[in-house]
N, C-alpha and C. Protein backbone atom coordinates (compact mmCIF):
# COMPACT_ATOMS: atom_id res chain seq x y z
N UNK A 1 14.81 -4.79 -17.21
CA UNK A 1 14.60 -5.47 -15.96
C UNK A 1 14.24 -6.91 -16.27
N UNK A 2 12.81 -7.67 -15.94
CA UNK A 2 12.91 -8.97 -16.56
C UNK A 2 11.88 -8.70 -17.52
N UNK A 3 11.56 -9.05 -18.42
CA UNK A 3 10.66 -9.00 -19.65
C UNK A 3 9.52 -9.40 -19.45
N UNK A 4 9.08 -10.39 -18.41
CA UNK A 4 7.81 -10.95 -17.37
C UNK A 4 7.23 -9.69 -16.50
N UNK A 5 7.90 -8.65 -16.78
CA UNK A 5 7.54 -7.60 -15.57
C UNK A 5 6.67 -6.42 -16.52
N UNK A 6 4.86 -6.36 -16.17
CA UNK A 6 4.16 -5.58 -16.30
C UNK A 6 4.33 -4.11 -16.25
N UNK A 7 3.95 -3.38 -16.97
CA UNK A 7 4.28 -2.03 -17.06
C UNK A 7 4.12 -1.05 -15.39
N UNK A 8 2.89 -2.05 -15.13
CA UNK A 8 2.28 -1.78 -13.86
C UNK A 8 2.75 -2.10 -12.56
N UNK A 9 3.50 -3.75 -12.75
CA UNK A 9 4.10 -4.20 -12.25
C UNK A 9 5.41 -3.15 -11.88
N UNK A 10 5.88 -2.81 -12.78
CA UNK A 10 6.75 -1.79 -12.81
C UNK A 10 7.28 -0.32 -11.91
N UNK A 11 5.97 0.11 -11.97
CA UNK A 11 5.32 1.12 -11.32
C UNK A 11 4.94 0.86 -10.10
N UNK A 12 4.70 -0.48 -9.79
CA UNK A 12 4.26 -0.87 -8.15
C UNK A 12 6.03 -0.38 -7.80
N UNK A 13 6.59 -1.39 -8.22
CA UNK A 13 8.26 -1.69 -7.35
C UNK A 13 8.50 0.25 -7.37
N UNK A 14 8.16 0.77 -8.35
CA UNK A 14 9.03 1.82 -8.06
C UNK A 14 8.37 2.45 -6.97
N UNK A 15 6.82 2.93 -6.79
CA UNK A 15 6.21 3.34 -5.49
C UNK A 15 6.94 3.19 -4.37
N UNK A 16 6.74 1.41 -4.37
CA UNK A 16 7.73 0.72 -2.82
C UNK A 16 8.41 0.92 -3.00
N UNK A 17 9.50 0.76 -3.74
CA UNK A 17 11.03 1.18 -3.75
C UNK A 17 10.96 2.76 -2.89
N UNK A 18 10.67 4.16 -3.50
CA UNK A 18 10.51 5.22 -3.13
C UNK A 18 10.05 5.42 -1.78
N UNK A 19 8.92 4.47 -1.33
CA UNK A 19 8.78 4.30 0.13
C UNK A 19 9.51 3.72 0.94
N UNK A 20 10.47 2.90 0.70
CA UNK A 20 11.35 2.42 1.37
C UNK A 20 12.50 2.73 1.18
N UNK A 21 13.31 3.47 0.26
CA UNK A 21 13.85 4.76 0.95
C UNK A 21 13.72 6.03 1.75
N UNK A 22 12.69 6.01 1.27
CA UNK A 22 12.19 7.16 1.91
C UNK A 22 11.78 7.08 3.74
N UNK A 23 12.00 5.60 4.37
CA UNK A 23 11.75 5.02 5.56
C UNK A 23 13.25 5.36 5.93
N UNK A 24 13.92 4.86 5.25
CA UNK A 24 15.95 5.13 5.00
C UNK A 24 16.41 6.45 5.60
N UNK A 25 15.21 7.75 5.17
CA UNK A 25 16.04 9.05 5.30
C UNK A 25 16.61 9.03 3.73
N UNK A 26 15.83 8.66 2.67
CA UNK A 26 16.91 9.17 1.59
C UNK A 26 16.52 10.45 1.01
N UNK A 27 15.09 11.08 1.35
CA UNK A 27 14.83 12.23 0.88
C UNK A 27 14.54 13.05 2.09
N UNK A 28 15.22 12.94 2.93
CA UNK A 28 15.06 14.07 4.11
C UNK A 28 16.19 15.27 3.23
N UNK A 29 15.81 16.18 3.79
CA UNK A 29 17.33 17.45 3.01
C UNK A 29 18.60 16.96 3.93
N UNK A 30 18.63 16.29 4.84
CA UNK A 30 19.78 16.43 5.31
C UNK A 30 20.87 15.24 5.08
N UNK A 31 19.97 14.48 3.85
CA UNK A 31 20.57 13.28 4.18
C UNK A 31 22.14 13.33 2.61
N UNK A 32 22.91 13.05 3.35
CA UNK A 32 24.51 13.48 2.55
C UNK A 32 24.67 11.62 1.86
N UNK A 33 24.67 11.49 0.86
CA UNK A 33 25.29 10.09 0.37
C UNK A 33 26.78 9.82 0.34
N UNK A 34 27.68 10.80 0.92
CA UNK A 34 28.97 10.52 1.28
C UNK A 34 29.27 10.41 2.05
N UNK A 35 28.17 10.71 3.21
CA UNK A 35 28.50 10.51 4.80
C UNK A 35 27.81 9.12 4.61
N UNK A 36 27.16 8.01 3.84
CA UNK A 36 26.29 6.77 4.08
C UNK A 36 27.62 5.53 3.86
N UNK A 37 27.64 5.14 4.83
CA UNK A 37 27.88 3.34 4.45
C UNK A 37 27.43 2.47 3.79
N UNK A 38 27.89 1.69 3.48
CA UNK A 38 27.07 0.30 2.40
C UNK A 38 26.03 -0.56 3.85
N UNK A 39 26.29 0.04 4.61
CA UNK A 39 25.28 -0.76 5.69
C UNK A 39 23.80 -0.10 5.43
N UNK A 40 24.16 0.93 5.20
CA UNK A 40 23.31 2.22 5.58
C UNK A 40 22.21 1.65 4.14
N UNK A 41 22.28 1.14 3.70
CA UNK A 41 21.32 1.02 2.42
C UNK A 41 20.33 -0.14 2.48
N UNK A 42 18.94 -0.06 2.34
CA UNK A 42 18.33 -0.99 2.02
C UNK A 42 18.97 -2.45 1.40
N UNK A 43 18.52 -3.50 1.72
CA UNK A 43 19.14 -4.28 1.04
C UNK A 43 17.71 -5.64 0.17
N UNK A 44 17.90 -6.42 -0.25
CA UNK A 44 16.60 -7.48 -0.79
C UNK A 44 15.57 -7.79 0.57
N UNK A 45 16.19 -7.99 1.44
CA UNK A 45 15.85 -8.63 2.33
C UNK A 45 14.80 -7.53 3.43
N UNK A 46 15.39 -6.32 3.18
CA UNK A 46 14.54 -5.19 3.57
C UNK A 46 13.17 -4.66 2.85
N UNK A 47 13.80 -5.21 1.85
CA UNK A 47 12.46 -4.79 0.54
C UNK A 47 11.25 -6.06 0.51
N UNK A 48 11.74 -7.57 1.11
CA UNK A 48 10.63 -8.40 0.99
C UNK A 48 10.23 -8.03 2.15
N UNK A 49 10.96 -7.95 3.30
CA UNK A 49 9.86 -7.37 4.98
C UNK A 49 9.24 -6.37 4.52
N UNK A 50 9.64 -5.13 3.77
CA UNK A 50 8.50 -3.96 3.59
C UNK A 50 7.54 -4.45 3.17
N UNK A 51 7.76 -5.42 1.61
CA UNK A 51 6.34 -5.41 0.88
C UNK A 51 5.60 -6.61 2.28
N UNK A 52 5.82 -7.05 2.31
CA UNK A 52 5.16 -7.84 3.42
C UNK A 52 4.36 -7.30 4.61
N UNK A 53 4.58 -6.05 4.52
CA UNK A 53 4.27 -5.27 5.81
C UNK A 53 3.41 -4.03 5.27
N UNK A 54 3.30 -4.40 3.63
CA UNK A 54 3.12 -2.74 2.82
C UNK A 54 1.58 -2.32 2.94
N UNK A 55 1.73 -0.66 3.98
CA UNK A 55 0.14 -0.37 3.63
C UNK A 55 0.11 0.57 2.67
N UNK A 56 -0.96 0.62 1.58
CA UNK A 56 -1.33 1.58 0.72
C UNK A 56 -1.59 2.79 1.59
N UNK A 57 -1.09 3.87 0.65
CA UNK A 57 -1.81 4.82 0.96
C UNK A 57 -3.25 5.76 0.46
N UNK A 58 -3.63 5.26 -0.02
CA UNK A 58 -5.22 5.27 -0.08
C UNK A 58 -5.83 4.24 -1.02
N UNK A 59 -6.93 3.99 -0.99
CA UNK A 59 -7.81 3.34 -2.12
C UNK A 59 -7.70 3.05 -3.40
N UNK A 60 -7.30 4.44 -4.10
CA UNK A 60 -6.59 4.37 -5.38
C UNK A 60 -5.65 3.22 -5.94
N UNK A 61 -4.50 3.38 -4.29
CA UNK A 61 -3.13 3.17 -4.82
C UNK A 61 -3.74 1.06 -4.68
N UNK A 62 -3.96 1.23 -3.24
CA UNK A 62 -4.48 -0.25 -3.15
C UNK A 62 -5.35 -0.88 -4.25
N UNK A 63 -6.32 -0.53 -5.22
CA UNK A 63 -6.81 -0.66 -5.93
C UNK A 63 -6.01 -0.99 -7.66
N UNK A 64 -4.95 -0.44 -7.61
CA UNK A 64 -4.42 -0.23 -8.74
C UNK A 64 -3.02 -1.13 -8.10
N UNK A 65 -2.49 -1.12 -7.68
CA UNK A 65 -1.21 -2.12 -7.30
C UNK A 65 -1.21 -2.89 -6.46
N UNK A 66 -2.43 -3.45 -5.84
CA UNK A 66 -2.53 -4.66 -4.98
C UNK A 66 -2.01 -5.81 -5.36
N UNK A 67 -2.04 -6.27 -6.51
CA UNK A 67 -1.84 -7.82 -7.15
C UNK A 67 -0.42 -7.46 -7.48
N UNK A 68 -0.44 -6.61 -8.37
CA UNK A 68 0.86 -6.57 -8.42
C UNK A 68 2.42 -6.45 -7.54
N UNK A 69 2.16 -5.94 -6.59
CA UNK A 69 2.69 -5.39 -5.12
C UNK A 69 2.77 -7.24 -4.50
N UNK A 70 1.63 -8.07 -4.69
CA UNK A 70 1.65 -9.27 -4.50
C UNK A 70 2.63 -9.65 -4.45
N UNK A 71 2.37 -10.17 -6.19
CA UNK A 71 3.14 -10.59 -7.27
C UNK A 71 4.87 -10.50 -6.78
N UNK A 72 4.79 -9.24 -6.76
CA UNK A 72 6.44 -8.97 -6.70
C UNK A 72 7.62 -9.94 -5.43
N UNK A 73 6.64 -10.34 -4.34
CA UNK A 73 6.99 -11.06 -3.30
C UNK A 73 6.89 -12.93 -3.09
């Protein structure tokens, strides 16, 4: 990925990433990736409004990927 990017750092994007598919319908059971369009997909621009908008889900997570979760935006 880029070599500037923290292990942790790392681990934030993938959280959000996973949450913002997961806003998508990508882990509902019903969701078919041959019935999806290229519309149908998150795109950069979806991922800076999420983190911009991103609430932790508990203390832990806020505690441990706040800066980084920052960072990424």
């Amino acid at each position: 990925m880029y070599p500037d990017f923290s292990e942790n750092k790392i681990r934030a994007l993938s959280v959000v990433l996973k949450k913002l598919y997961s806003k998508y319908g990508f882990y509902e059971p019903s969701f078919d990736l041959n019935k999806k369009k290229p519309t149908d997909f998150p795109i950069f621009t979806d991922l800076i409004n999420f983190l911009e908008t991103y609430q932790f889900d508990n203390d832990i997570e806020k505690e441990f990927f706040s800066k980084e979760i920052k960072e990424l935006w």
